[in-house]
C-alpha atoms as a PDB file:
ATOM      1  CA  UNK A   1      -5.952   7.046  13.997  1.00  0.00           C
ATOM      2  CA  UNK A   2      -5.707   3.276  12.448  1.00  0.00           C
ATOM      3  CA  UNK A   3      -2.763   2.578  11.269  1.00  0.00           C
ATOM      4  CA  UNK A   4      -2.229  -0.650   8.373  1.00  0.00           C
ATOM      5  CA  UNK A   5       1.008  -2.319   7.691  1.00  0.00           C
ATOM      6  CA  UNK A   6       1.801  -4.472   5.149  1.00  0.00           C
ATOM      7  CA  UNK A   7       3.587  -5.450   1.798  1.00  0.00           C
ATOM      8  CA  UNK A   8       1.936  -5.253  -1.548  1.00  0.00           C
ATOM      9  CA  UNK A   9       2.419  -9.009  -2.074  1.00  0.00           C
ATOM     10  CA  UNK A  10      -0.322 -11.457  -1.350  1.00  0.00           C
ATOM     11  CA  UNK A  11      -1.272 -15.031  -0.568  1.00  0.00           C
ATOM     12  CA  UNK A  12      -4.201 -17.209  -0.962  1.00  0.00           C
ATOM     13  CA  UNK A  13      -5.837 -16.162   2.311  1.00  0.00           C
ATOM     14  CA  UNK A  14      -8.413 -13.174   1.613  1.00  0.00           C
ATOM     15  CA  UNK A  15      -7.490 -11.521   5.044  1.00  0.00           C
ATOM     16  CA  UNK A  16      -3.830 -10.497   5.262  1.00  0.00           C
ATOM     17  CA  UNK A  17      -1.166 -10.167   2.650  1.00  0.00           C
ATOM     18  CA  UNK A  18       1.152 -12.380   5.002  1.00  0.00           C
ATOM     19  CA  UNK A  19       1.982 -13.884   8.165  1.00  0.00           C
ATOM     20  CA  UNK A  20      -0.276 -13.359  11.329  1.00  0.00           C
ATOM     21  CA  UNK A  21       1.013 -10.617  13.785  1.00  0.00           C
ATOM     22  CA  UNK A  22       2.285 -11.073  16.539  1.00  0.00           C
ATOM     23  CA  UNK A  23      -0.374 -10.120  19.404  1.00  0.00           C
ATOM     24  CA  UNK A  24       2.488  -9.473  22.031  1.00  0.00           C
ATOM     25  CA  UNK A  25       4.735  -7.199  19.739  1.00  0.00           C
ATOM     26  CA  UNK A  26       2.963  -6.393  17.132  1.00  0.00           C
ATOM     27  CA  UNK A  27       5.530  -7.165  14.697  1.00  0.00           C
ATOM     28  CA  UNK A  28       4.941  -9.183  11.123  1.00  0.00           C
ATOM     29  CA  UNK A  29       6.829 -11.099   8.747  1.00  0.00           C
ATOM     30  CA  UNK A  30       8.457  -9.275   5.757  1.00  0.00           C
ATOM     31  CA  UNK A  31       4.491  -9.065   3.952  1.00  0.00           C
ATOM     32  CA  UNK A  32       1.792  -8.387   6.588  1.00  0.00           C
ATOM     33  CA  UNK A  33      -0.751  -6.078   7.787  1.00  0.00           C
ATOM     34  CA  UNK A  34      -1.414  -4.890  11.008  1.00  0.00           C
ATOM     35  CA  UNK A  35      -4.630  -4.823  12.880  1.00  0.00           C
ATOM     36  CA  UNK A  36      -4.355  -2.838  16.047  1.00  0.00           C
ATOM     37  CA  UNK A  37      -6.450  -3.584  19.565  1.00  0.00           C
ATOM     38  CA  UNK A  38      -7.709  -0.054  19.181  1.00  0.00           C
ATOM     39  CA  UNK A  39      -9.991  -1.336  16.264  1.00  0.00           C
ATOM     40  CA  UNK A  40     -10.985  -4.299  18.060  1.00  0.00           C
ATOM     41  CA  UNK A  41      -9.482  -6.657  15.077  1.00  0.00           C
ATOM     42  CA  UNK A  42     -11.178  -4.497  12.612  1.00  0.00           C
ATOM     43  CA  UNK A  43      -8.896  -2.644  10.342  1.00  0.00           C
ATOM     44  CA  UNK A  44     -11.641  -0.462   8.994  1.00  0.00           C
ATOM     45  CA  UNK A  45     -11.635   3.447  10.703  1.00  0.00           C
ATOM     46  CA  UNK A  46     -14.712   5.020  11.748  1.00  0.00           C
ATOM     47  CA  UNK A  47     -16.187   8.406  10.682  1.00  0.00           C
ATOM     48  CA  UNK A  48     -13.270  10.954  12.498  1.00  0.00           C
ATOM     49  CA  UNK A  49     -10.521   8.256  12.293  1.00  0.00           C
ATOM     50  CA  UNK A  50      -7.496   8.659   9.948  1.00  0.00           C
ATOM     51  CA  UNK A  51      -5.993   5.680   8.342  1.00  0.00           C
ATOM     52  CA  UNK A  52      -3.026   5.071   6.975  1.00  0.00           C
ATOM     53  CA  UNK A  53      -1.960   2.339   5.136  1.00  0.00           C
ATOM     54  CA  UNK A  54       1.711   1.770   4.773  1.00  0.00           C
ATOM     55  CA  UNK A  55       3.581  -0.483   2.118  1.00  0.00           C
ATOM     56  CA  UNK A  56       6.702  -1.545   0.772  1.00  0.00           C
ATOM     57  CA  UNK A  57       6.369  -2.478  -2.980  1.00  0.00           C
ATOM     58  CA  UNK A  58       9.638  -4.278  -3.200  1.00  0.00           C
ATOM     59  CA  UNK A  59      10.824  -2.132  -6.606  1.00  0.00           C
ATOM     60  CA  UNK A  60       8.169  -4.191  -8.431  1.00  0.00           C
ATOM     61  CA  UNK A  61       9.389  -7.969  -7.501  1.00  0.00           C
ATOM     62  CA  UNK A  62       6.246 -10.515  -7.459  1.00  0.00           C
ATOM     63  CA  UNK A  63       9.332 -13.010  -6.069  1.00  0.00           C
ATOM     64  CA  UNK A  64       7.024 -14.452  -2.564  1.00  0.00           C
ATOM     65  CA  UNK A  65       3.419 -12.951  -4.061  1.00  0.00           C
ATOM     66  CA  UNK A  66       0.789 -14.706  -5.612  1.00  0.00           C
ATOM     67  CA  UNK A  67       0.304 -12.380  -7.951  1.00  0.00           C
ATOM     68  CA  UNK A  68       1.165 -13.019 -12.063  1.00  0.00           C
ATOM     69  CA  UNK A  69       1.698  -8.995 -12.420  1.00  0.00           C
ATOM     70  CA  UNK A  70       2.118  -5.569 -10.482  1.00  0.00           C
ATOM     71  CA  UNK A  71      -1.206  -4.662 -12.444  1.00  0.00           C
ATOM     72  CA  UNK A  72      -2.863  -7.590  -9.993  1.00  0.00           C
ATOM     73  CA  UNK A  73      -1.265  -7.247  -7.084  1.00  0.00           C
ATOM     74  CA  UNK A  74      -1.836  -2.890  -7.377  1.00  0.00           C
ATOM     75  CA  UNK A  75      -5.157  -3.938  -8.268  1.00  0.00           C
ATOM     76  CA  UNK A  76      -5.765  -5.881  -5.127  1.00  0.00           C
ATOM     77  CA  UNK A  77      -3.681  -3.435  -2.360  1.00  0.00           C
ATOM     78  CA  UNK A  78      -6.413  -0.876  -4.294  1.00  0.00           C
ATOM     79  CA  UNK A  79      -9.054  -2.837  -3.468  1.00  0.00           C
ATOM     80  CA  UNK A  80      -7.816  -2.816   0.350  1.00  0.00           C
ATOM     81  CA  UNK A  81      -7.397   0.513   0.499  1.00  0.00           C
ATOM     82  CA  UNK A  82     -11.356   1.170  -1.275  1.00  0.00           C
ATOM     83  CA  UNK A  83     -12.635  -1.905   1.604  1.00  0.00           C
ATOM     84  CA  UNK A  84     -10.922  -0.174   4.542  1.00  0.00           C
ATOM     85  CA  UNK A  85     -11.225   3.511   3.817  1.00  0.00           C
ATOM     86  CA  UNK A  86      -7.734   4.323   3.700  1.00  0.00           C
ATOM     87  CA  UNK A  87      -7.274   8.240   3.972  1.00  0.00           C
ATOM     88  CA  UNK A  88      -3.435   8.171   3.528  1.00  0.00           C
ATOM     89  CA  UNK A  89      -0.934   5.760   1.419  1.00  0.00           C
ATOM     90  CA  UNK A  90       2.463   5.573   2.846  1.00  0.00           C
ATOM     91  CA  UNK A  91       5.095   4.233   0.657  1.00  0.00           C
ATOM     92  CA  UNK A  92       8.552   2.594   0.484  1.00  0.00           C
ATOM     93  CA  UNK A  93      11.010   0.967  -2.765  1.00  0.00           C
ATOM     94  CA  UNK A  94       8.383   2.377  -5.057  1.00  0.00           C
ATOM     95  CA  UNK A  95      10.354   1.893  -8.686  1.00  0.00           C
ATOM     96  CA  UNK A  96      10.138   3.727 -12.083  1.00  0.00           C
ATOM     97  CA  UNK A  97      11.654   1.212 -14.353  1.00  0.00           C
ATOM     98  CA  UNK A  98      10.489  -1.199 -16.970  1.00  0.00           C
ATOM     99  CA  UNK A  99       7.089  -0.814 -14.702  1.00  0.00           C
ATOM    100  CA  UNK A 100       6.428   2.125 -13.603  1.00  0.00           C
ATOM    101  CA  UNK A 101       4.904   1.526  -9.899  1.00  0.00           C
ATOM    102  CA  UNK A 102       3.032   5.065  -9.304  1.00  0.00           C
ATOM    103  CA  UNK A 103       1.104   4.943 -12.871  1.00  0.00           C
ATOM    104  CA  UNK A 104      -0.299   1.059 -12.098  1.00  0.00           C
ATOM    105  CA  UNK A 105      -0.800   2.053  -8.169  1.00  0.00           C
ATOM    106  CA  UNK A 106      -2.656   5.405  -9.175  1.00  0.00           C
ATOM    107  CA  UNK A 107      -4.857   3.910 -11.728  1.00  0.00           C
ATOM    108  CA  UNK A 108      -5.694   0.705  -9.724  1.00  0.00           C
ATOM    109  CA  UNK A 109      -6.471   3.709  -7.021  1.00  0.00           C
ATOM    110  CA  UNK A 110      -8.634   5.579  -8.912  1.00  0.00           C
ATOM    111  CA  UNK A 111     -10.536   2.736 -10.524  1.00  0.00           C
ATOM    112  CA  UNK A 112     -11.154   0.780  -6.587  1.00  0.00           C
ATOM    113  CA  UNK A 113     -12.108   4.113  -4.648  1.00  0.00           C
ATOM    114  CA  UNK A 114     -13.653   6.533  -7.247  1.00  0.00           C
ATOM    115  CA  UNK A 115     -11.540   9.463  -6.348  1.00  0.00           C
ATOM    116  CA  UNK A 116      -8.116  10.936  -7.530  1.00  0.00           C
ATOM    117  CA  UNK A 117      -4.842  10.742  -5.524  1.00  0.00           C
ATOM    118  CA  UNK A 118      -2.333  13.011  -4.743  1.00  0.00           C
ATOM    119  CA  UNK A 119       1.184  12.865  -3.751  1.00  0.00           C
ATOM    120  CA  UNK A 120       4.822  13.034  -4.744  1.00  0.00           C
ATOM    121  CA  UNK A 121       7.793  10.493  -4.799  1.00  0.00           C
ATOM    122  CA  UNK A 122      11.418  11.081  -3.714  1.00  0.00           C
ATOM    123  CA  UNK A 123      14.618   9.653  -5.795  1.00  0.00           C
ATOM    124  CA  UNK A 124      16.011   7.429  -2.872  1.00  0.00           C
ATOM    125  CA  UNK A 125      18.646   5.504  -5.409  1.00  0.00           C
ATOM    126  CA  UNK A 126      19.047   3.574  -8.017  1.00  0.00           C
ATOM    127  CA  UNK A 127      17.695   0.060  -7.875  1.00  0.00           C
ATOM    128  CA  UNK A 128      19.287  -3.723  -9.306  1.00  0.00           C
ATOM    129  CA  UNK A 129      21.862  -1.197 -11.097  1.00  0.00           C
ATOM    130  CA  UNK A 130      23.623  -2.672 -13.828  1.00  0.00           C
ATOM    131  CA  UNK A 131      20.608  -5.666 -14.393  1.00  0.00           C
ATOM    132  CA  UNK A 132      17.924  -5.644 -16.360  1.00  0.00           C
ATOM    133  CA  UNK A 133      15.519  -4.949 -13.228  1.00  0.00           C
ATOM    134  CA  UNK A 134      17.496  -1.795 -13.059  1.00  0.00           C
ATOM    135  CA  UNK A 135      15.042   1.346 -11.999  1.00  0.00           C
ATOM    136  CA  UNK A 136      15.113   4.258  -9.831  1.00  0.00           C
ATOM    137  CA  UNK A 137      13.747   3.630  -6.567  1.00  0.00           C
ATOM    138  CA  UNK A 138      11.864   5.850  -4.289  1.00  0.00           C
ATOM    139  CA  UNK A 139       9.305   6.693  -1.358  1.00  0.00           C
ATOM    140  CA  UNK A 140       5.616   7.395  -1.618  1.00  0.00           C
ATOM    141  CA  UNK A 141       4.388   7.749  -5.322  1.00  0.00           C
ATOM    142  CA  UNK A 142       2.742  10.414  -7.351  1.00  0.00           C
ATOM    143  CA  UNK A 143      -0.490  10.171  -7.123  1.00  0.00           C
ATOM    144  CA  UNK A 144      -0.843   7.516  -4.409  1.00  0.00           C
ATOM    145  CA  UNK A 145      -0.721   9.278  -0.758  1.00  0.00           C
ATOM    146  CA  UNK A 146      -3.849  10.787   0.050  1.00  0.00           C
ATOM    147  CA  UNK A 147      -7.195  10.423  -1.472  1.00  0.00           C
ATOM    148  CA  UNK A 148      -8.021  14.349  -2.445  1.00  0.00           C
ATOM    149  CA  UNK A 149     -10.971  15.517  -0.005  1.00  0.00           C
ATOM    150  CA  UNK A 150      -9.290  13.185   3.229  1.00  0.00           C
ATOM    151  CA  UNK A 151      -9.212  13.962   5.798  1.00  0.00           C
ATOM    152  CA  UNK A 152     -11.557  14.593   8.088  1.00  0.00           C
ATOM    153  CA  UNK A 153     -14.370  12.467   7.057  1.00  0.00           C
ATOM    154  CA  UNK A 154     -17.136  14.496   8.856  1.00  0.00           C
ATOM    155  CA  UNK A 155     -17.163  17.561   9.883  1.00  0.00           C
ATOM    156  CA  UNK A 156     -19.363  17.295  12.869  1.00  0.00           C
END
């Protein structure tokens, strides 16, 4: 299995959405992904590997992103997940408010990989109550956990 960590916020270097990891724990600042030694530094799984990609989506705040919208920045943590074969989407703070983070994460999905999603999303609490940013927050996302047909990748 490869596992991916990171934040759906990004920054103006192409390779992680954050800080570098630390090689001796592991660990990350708050936006980050995770390569493991297991891949050698590459993030991408081979044929019988399962990875998962998991992300916090901060209840739709661009506040530390480089990113104008959610549409961009859903747009480009699709594009990871279509560049290193993600099988599985693992997902935290995922909001249904003035944005609704599962539609623009499923159709940035669906147009970077080709191939429908499938999931459901669990009422965790409600978000920035009482402010305009108010929404209800949640884990994982209709539509944005597991590309349909993963896993296994071969059947050999």
């Amino acid at each position: 299995m490869v596992a991916l960590l990171g934040c759906g916020g990004g920054t103006t270097d192409d390779r992680t959405d954050g800080p570098p990891t630390d090689a001796a724990t592991g660990e990350t600042g708050e936006t980050g992904v995770v390569t493991t030694e297991e891949t050698g530094g590459s993030t991408t799984g081979g044929d019988d590997d399962l990875v998962v990609l998991s992300l916090n989506l901060h209840c739709n705040k661009l506040d530390g992103t480089s990113y104008g919208t959610n549409r961009e920045r859903f747009d480009a943590v699709a594009a990871l997940v279509s560049a290193e074969h993600v099988d599985v989407l693992l997902l935290q703070e995922v909001c249904i408010g003035a944005e609704d983070a599962t539609a623009l994460l499923d159709d940035a999905l669906v147009a970077a990989t080709g191939v429908s999603w499938e999931g459901g999303w669990n009422f965790a609490h409600l978000a920035w109550e009482g402010t305009a940013d108010e929404a209800q927050e949640g884990i994982s996302g209709p539509g944005s956990c597991r590309a349909s047909g993963s896993p296994p990748r071969s059947t050999a």
